[in-house]
PDB file of N, CA and C in Angstrom:
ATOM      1  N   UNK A   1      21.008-169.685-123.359  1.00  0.00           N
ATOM      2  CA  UNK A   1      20.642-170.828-122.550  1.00  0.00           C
ATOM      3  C   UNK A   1      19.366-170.476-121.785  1.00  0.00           C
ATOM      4  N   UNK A   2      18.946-171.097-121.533  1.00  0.00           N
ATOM      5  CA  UNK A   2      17.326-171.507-121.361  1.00  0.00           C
ATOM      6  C   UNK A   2      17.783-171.666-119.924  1.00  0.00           C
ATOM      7  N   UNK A   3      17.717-170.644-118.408  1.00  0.00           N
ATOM      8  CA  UNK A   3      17.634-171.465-117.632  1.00  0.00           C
ATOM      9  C   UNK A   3      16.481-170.708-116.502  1.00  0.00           C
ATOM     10  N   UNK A   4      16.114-171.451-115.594  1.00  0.00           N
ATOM     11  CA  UNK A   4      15.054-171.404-114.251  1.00  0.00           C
ATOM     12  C   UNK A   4      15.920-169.242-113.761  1.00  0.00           C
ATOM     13  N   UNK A   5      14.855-168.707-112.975  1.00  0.00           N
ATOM     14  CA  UNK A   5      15.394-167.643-112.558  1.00  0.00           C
ATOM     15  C   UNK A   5      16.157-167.426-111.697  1.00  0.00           C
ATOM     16  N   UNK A   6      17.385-166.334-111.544  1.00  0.00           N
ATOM     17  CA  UNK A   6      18.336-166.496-110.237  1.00  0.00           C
ATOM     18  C   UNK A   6      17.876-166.488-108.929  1.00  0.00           C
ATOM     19  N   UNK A   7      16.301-166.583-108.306  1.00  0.00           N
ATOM     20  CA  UNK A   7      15.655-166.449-107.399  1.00  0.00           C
ATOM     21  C   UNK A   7      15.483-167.756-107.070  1.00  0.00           C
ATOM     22  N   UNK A   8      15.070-168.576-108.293  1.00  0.00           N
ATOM     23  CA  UNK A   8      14.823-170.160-107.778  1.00  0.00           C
ATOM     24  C   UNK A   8      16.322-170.658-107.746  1.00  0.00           C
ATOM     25  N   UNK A   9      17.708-170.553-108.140  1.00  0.00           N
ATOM     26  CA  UNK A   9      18.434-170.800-108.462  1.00  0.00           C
ATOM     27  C   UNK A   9      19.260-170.851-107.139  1.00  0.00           C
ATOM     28  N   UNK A  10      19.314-169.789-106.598  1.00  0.00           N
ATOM     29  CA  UNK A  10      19.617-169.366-105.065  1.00  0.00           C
ATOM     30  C   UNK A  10      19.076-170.338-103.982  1.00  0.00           C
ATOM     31  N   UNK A  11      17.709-170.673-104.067  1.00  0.00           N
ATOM     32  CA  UNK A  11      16.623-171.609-103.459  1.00  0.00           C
ATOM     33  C   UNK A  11      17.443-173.167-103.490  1.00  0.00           C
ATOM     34  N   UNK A  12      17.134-173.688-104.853  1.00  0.00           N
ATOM     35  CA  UNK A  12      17.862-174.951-105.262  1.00  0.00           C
ATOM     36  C   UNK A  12      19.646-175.070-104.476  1.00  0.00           C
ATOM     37  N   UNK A  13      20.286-174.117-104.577  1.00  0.00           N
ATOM     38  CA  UNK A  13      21.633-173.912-104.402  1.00  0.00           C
ATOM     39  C   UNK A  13      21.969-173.950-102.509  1.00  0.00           C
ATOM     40  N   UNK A  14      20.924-172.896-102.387  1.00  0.00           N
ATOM     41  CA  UNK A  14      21.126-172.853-101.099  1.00  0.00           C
ATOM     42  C   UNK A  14      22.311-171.656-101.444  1.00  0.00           C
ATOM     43  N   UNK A  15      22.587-170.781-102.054  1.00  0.00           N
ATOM     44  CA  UNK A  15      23.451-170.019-101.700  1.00  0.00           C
ATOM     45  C   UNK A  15      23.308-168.751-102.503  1.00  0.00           C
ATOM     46  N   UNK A  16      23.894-167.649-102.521  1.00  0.00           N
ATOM     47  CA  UNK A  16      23.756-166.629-103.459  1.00  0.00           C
ATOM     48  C   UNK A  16      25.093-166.543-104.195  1.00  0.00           C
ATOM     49  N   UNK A  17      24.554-166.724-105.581  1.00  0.00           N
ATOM     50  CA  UNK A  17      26.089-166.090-106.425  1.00  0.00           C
ATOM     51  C   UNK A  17      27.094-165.419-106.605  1.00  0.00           C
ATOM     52  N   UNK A  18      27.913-165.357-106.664  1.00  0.00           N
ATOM     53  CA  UNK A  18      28.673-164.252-106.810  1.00  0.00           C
ATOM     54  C   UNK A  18      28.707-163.432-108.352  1.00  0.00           C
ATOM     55  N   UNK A  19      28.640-162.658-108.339  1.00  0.00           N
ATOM     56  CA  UNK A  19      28.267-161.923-110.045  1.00  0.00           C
ATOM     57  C   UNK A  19      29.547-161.059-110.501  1.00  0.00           C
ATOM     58  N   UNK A  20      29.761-161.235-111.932  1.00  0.00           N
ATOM     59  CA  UNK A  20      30.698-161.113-112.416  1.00  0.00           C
ATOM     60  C   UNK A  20      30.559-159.088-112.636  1.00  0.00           C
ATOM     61  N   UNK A  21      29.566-158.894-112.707  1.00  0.00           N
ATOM     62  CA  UNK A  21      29.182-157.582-112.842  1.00  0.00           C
ATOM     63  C   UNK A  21      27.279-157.344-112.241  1.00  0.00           C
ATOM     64  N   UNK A  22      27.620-156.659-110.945  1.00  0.00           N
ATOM     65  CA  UNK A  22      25.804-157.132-110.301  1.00  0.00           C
ATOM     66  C   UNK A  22      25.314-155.399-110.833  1.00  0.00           C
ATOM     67  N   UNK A  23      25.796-154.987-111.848  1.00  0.00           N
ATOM     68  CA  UNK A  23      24.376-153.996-112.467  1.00  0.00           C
ATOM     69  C   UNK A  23      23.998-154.242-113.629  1.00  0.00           C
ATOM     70  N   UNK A  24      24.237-155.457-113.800  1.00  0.00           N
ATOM     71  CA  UNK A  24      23.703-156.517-115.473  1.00  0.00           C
ATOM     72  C   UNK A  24      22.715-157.245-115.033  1.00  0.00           C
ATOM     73  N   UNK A  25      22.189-157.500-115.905  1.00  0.00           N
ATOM     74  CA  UNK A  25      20.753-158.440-115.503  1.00  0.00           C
ATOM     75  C   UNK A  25      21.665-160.044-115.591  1.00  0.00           C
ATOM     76  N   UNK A  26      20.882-160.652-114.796  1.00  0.00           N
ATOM     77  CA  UNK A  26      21.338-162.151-114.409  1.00  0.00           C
ATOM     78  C   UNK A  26      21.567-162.659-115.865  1.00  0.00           C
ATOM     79  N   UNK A  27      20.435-162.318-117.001  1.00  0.00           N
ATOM     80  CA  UNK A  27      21.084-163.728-118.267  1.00  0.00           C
ATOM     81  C   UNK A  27      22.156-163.370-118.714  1.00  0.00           C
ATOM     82  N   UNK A  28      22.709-161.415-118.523  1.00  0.00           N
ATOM     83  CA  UNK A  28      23.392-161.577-119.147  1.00  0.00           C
ATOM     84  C   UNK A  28      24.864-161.242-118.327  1.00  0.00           C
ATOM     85  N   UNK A  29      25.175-161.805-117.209  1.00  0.00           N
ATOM     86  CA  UNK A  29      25.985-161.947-116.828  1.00  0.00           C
ATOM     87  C   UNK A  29      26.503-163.387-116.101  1.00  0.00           C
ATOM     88  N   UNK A  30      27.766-163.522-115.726  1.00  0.00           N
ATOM     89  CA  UNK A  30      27.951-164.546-115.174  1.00  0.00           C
ATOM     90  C   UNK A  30      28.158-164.421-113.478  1.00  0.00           C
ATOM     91  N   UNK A  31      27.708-165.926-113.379  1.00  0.00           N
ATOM     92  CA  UNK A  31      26.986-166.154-111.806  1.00  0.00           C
ATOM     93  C   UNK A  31      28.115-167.310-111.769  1.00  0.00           C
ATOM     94  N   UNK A  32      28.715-167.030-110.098  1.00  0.00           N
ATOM     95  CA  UNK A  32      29.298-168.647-109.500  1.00  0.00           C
ATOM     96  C   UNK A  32      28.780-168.626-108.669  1.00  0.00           C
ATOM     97  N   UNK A  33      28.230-170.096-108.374  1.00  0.00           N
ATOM     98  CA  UNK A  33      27.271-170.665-107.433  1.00  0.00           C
ATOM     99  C   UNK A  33      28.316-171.314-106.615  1.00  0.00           C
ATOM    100  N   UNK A  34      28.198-171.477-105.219  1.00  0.00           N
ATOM    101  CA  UNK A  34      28.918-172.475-104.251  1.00  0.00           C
ATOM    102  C   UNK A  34      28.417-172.624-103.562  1.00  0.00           C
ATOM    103  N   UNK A  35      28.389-174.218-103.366  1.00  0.00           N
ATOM    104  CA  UNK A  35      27.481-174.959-102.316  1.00  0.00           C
ATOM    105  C   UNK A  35      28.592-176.349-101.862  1.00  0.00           C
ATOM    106  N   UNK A  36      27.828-177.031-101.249  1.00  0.00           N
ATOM    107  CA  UNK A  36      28.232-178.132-100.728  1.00  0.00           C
ATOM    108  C   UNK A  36      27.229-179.695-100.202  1.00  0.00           C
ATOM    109  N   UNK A  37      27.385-180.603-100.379  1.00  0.00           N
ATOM    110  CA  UNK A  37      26.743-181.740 -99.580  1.00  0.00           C
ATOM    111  C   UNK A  37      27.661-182.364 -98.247  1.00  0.00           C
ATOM    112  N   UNK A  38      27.655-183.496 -97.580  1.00  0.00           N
ATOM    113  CA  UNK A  38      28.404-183.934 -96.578  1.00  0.00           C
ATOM    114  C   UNK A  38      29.358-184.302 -97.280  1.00  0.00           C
ATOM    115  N   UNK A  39      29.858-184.840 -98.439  1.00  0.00           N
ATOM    116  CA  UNK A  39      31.453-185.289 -98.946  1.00  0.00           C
ATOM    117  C   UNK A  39      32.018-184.045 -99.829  1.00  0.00           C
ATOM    118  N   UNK A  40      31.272-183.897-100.526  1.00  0.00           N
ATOM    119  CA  UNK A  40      31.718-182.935-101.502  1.00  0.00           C
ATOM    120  C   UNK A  40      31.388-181.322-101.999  1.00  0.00           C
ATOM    121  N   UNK A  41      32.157-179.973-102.555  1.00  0.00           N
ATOM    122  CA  UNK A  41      32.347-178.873-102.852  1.00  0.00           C
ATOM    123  C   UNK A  41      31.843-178.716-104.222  1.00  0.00           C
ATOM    124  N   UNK A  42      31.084-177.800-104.178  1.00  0.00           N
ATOM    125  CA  UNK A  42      31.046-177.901-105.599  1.00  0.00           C
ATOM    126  C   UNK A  42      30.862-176.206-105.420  1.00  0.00           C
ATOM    127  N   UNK A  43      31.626-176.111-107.527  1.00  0.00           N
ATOM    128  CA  UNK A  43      31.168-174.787-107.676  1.00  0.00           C
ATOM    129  C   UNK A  43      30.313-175.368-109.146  1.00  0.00           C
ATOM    130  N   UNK A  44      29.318-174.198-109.384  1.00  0.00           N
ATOM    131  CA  UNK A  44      28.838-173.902-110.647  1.00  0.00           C
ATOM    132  C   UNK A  44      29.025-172.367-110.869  1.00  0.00           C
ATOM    133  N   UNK A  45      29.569-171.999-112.222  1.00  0.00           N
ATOM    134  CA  UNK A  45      29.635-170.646-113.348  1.00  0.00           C
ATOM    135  C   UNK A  45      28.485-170.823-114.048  1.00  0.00           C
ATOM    136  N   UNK A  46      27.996-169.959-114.482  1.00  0.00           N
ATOM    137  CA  UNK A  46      26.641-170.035-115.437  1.00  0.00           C
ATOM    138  C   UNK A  46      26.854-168.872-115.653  1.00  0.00           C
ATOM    139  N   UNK A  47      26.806-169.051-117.175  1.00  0.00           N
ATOM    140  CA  UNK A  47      26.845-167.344-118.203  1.00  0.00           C
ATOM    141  C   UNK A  47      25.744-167.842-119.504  1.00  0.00           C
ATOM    142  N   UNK A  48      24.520-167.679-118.680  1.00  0.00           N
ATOM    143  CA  UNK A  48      23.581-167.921-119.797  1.00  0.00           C
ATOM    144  C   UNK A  48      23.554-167.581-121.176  1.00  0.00           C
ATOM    145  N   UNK A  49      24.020-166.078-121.716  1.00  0.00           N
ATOM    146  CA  UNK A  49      24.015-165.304-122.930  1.00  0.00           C
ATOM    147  C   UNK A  49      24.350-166.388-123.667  1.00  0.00           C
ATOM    148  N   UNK A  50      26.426-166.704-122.849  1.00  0.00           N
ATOM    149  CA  UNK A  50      26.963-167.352-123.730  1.00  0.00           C
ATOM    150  C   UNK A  50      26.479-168.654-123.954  1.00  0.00           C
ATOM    151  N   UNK A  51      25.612-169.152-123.014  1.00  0.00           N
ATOM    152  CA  UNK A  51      25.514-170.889-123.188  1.00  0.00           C
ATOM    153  C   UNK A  51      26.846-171.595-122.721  1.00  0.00           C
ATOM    154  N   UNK A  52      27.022-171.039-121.478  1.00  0.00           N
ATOM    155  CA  UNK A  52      28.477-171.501-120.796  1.00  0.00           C
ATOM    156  C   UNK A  52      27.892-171.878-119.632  1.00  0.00           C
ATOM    157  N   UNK A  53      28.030-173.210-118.864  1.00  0.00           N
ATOM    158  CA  UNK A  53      28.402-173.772-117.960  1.00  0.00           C
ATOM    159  C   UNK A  53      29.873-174.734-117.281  1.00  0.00           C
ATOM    160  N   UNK A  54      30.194-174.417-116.331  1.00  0.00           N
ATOM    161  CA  UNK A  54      31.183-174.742-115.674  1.00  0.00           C
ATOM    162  C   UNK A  54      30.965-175.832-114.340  1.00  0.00           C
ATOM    163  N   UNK A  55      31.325-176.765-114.213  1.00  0.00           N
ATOM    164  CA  UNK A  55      30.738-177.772-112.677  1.00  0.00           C
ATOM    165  C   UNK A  55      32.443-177.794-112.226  1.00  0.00           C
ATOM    166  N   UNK A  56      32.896-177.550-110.743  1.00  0.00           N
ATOM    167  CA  UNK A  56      33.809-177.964-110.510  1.00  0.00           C
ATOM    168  C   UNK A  56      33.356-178.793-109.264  1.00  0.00           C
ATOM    169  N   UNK A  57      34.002-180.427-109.101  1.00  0.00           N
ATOM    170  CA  UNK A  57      32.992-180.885-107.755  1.00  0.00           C
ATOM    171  C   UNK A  57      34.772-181.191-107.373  1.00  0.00           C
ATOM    172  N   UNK A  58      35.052-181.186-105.992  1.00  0.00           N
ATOM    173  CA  UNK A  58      35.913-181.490-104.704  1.00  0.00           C
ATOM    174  C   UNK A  58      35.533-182.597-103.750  1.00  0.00           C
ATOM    175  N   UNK A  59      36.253-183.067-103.590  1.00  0.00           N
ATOM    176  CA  UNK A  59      36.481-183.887-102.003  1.00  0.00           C
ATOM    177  C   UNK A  59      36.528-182.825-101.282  1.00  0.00           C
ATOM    178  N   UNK A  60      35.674-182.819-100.171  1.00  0.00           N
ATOM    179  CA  UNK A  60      35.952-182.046 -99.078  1.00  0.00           C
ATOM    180  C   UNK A  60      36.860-181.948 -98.095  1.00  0.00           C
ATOM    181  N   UNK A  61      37.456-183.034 -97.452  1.00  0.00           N
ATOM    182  CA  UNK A  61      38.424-183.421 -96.293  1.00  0.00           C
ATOM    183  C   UNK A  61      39.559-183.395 -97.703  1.00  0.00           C
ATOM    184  N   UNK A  62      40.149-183.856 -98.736  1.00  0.00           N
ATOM    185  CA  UNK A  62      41.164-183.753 -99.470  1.00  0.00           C
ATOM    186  C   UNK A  62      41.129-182.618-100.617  1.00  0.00           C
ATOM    187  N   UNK A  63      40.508-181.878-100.621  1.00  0.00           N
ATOM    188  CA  UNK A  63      40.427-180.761-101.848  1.00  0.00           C
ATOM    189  C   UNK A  63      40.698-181.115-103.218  1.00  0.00           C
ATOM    190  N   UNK A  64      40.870-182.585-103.026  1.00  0.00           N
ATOM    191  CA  UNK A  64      41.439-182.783-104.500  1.00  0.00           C
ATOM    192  C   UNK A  64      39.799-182.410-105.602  1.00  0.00           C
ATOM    193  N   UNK A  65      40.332-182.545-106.668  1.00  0.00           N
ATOM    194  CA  UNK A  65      39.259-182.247-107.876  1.00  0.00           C
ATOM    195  C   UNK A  65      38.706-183.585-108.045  1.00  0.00           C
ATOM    196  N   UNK A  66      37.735-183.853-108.035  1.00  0.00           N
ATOM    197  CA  UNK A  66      37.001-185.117-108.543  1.00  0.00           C
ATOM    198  C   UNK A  66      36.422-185.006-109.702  1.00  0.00           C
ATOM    199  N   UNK A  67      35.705-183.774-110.172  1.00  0.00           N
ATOM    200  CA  UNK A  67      35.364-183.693-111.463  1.00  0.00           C
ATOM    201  C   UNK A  67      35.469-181.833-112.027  1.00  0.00           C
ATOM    202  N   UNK A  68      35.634-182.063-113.127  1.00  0.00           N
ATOM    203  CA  UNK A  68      35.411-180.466-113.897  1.00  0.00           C
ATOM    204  C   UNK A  68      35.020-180.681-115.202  1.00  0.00           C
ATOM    205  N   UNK A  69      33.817-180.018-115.451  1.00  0.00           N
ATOM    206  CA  UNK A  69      33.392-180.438-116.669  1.00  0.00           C
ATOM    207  C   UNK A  69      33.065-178.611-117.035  1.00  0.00           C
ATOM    208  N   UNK A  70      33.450-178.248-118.471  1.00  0.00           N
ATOM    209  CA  UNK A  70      33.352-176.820-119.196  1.00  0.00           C
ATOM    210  C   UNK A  70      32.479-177.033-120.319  1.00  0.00           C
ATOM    211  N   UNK A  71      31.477-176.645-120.619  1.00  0.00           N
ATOM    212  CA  UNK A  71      30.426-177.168-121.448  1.00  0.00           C
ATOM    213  C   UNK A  71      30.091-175.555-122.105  1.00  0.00           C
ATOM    214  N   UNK A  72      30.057-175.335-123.523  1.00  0.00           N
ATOM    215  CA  UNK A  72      30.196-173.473-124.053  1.00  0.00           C
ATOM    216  C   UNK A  72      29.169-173.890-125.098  1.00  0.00           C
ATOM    217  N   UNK A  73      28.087-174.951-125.187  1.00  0.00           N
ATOM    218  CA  UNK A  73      26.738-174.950-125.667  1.00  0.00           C
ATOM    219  C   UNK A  73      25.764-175.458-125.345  1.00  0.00           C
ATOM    220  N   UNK A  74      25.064-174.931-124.161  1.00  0.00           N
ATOM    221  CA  UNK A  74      24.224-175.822-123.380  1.00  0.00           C
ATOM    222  C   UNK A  74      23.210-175.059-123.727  1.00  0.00           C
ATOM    223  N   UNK A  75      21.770-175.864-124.273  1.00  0.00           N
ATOM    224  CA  UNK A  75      20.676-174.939-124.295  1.00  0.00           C
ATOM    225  C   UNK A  75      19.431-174.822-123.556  1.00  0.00           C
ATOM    226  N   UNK A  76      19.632-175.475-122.543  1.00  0.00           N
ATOM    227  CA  UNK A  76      18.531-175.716-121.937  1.00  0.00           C
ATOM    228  C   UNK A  76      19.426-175.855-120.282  1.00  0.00           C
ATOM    229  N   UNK A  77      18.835-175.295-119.075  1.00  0.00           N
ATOM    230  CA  UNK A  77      18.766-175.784-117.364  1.00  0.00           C
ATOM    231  C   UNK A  77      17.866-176.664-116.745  1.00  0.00           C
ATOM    232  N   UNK A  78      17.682-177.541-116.169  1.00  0.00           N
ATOM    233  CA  UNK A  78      16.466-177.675-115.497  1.00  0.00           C
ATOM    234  C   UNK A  78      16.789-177.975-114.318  1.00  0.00           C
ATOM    235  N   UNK A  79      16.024-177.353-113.187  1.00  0.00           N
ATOM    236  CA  UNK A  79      16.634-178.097-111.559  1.00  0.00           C
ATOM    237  C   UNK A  79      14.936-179.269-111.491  1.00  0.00           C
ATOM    238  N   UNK A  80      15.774-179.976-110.746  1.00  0.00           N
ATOM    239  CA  UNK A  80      15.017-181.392-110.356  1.00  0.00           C
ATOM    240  C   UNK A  80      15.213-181.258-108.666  1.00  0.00           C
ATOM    241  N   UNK A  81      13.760-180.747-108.082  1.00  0.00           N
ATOM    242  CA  UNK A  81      14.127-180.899-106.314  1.00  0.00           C
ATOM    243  C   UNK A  81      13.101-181.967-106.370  1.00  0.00           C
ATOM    244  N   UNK A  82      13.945-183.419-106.126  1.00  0.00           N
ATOM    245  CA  UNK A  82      12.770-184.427-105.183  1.00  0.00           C
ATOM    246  C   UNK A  82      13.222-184.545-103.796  1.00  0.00           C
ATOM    247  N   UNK A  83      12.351-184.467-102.805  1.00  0.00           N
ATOM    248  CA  UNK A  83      12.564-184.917-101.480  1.00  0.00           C
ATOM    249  C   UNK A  83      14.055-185.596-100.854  1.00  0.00           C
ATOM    250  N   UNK A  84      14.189-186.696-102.082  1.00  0.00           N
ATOM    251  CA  UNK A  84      15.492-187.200-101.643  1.00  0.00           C
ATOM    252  C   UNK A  84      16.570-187.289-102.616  1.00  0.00           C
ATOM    253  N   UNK A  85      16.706-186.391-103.394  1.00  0.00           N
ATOM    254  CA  UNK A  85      17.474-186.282-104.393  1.00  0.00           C
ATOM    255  C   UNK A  85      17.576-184.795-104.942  1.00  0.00           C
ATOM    256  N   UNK A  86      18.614-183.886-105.375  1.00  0.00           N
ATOM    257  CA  UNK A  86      18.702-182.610-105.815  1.00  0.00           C
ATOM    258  C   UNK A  86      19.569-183.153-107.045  1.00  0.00           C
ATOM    259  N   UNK A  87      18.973-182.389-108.032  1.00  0.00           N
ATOM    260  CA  UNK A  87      20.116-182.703-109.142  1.00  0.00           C
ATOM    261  C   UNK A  87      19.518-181.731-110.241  1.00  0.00           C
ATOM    262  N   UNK A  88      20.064-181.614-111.173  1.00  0.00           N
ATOM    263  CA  UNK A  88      19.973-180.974-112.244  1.00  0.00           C
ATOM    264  C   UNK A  88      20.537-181.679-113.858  1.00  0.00           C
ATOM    265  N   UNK A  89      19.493-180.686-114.737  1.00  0.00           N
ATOM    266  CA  UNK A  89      19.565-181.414-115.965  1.00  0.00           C
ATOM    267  C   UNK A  89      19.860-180.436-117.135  1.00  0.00           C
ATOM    268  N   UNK A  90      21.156-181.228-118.089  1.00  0.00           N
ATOM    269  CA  UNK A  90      20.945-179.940-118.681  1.00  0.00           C
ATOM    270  C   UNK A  90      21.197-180.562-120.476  1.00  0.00           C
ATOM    271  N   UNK A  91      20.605-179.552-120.971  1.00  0.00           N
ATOM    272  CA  UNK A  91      20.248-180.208-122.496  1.00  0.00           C
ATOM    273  C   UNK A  91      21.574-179.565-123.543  1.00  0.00           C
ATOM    274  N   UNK A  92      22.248-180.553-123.868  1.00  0.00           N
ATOM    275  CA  UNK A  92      23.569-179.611-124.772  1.00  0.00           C
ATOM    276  C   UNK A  92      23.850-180.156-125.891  1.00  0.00           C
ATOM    277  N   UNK A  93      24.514-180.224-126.636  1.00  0.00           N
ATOM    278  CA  UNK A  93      24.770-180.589-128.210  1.00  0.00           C
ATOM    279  C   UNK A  93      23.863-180.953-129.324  1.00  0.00           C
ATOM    280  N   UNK A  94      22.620-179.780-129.276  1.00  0.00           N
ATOM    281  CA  UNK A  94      21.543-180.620-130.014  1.00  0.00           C
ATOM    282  C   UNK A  94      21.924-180.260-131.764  1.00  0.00           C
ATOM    283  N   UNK A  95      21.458-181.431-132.520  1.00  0.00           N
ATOM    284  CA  UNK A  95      21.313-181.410-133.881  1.00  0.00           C
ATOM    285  C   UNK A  95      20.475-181.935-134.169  1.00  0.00           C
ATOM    286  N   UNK A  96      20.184-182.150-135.354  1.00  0.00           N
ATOM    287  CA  UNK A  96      18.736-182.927-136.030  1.00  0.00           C
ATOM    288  C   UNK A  96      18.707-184.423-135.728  1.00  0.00           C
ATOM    289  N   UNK A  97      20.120-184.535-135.306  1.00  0.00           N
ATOM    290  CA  UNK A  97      20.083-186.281-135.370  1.00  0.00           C
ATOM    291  C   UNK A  97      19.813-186.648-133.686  1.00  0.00           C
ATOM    292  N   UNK A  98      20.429-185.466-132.906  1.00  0.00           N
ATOM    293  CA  UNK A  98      20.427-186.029-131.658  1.00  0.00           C
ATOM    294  C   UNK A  98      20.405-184.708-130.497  1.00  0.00           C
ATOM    295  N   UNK A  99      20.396-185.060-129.477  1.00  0.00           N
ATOM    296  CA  UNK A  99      20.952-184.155-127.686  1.00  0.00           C
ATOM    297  C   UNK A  99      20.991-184.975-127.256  1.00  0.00           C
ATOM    298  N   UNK A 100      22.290-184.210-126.283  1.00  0.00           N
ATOM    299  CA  UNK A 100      22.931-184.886-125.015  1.00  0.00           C
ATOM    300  C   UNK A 100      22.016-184.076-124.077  1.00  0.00           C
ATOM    301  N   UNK A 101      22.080-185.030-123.137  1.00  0.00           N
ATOM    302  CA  UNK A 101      21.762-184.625-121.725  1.00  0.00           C
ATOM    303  C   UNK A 101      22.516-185.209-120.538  1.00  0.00           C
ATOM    304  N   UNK A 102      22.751-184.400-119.615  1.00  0.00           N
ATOM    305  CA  UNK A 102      23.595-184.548-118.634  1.00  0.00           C
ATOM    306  C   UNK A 102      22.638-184.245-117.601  1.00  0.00           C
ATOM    307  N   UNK A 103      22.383-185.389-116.195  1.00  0.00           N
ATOM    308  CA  UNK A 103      22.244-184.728-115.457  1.00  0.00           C
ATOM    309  C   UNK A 103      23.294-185.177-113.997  1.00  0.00           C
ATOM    310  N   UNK A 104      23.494-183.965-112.953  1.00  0.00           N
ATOM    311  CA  UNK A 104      23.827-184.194-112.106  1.00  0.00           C
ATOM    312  C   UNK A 104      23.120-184.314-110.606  1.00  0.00           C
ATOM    313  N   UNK A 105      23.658-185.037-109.858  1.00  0.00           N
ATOM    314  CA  UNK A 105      22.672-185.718-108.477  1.00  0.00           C
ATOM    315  C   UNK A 105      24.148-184.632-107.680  1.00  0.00           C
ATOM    316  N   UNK A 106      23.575-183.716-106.890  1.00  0.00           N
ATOM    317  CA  UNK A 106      24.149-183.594-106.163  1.00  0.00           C
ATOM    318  C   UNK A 106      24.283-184.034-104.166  1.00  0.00           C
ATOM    319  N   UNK A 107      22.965-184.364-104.222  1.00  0.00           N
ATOM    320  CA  UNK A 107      22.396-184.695-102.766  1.00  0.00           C
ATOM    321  C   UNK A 107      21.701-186.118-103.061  1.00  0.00           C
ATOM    322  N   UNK A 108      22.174-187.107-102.203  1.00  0.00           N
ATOM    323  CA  UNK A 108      23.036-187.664-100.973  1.00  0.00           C
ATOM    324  C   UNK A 108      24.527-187.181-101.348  1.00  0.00           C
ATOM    325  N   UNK A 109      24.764-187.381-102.582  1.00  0.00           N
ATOM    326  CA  UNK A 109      26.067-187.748-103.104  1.00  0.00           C
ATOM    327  C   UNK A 109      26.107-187.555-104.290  1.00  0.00           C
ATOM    328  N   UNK A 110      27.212-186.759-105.016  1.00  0.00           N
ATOM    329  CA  UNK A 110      27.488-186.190-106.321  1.00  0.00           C
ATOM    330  C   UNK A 110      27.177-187.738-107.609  1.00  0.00           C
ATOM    331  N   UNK A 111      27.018-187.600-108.129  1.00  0.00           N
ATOM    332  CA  UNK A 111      27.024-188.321-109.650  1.00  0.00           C
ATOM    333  C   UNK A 111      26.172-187.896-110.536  1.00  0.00           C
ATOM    334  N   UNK A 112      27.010-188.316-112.127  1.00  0.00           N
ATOM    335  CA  UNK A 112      26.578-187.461-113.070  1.00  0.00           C
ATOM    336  C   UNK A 112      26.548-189.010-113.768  1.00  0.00           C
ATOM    337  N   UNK A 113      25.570-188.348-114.845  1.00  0.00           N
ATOM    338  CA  UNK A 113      24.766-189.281-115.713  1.00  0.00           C
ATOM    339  C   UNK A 113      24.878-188.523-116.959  1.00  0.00           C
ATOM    340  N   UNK A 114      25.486-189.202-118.209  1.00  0.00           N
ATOM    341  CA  UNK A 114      25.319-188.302-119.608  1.00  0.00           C
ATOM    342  C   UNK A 114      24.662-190.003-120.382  1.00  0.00           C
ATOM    343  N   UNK A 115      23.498-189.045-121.317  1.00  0.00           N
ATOM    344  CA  UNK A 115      22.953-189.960-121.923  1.00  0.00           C
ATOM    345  C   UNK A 115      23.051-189.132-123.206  1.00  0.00           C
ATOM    346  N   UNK A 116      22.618-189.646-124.295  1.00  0.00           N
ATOM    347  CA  UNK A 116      23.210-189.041-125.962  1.00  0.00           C
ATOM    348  C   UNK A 116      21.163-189.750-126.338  1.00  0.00           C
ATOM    349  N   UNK A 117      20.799-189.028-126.656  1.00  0.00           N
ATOM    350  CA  UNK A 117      18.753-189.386-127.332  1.00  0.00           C
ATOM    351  C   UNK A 117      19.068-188.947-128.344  1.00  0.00           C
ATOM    352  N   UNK A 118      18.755-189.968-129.274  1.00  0.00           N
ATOM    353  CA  UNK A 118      18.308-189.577-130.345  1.00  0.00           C
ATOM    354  C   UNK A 118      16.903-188.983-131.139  1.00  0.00           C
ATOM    355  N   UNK A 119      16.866-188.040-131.906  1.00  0.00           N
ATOM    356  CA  UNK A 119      15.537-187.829-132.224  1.00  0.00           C
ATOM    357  C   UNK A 119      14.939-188.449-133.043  1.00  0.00           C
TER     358      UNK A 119
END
């Protein structure tokens, strides 16, 4: 997986990872990210080698799960910082005919967007 470095990643996040093994280099280990906005928790896993991403997002005041999405072929990251919007994009199921892309808005407020492009 194709993603931005754990330096900008930290930046975007606002937080530092926790590492599954910290005397491996970042692609090839796995990172959980945890952050938060005013409603909602979120974690992200990222194990670049494998092309594994993980999103778990929470209600904050109810802990319940609002979303979990496990995605084990993503080939591409991209973070998106605009002024009034944080979100991220990420490129997964590509074939000759098509990719998905997913992105997520995490700031004001969580929502995810999956669109299917064809080539």
């Amino acid at each position: 997986m194709d993603v931005p470095e754990e330096i900008k990643l930290i930046s975007f996040f606002g937080s530092k990872p926790v590492r599954k093994d910290k005397t491996e280099f970042f692609h090839y280990d796995t990172s959980t990210f945890a952050f938060e906005n005013d409603k909602e928790l979120f974690g992200i896993i990222l194990s670049p080698f494998y092309d594994k991403f993980v999103l778990t997002v929470e209600d904050k005041d109810t802990k319940e799960t609002l979303s979990y999405l496990e995605l084990r072929s993503v080939q591409k990251l991209e973070l998106v910082d605009n002024p009034d919007q944080q979100k991220i994009r990420l490129f997964h199921g590509e074939s000759e005919i098509y990719q998905n892309v997913l992105e997520f808005t995490f700031n004001p407020r969580f929502k995810m967007v999956f669109e299917e492009q064809y080539r």
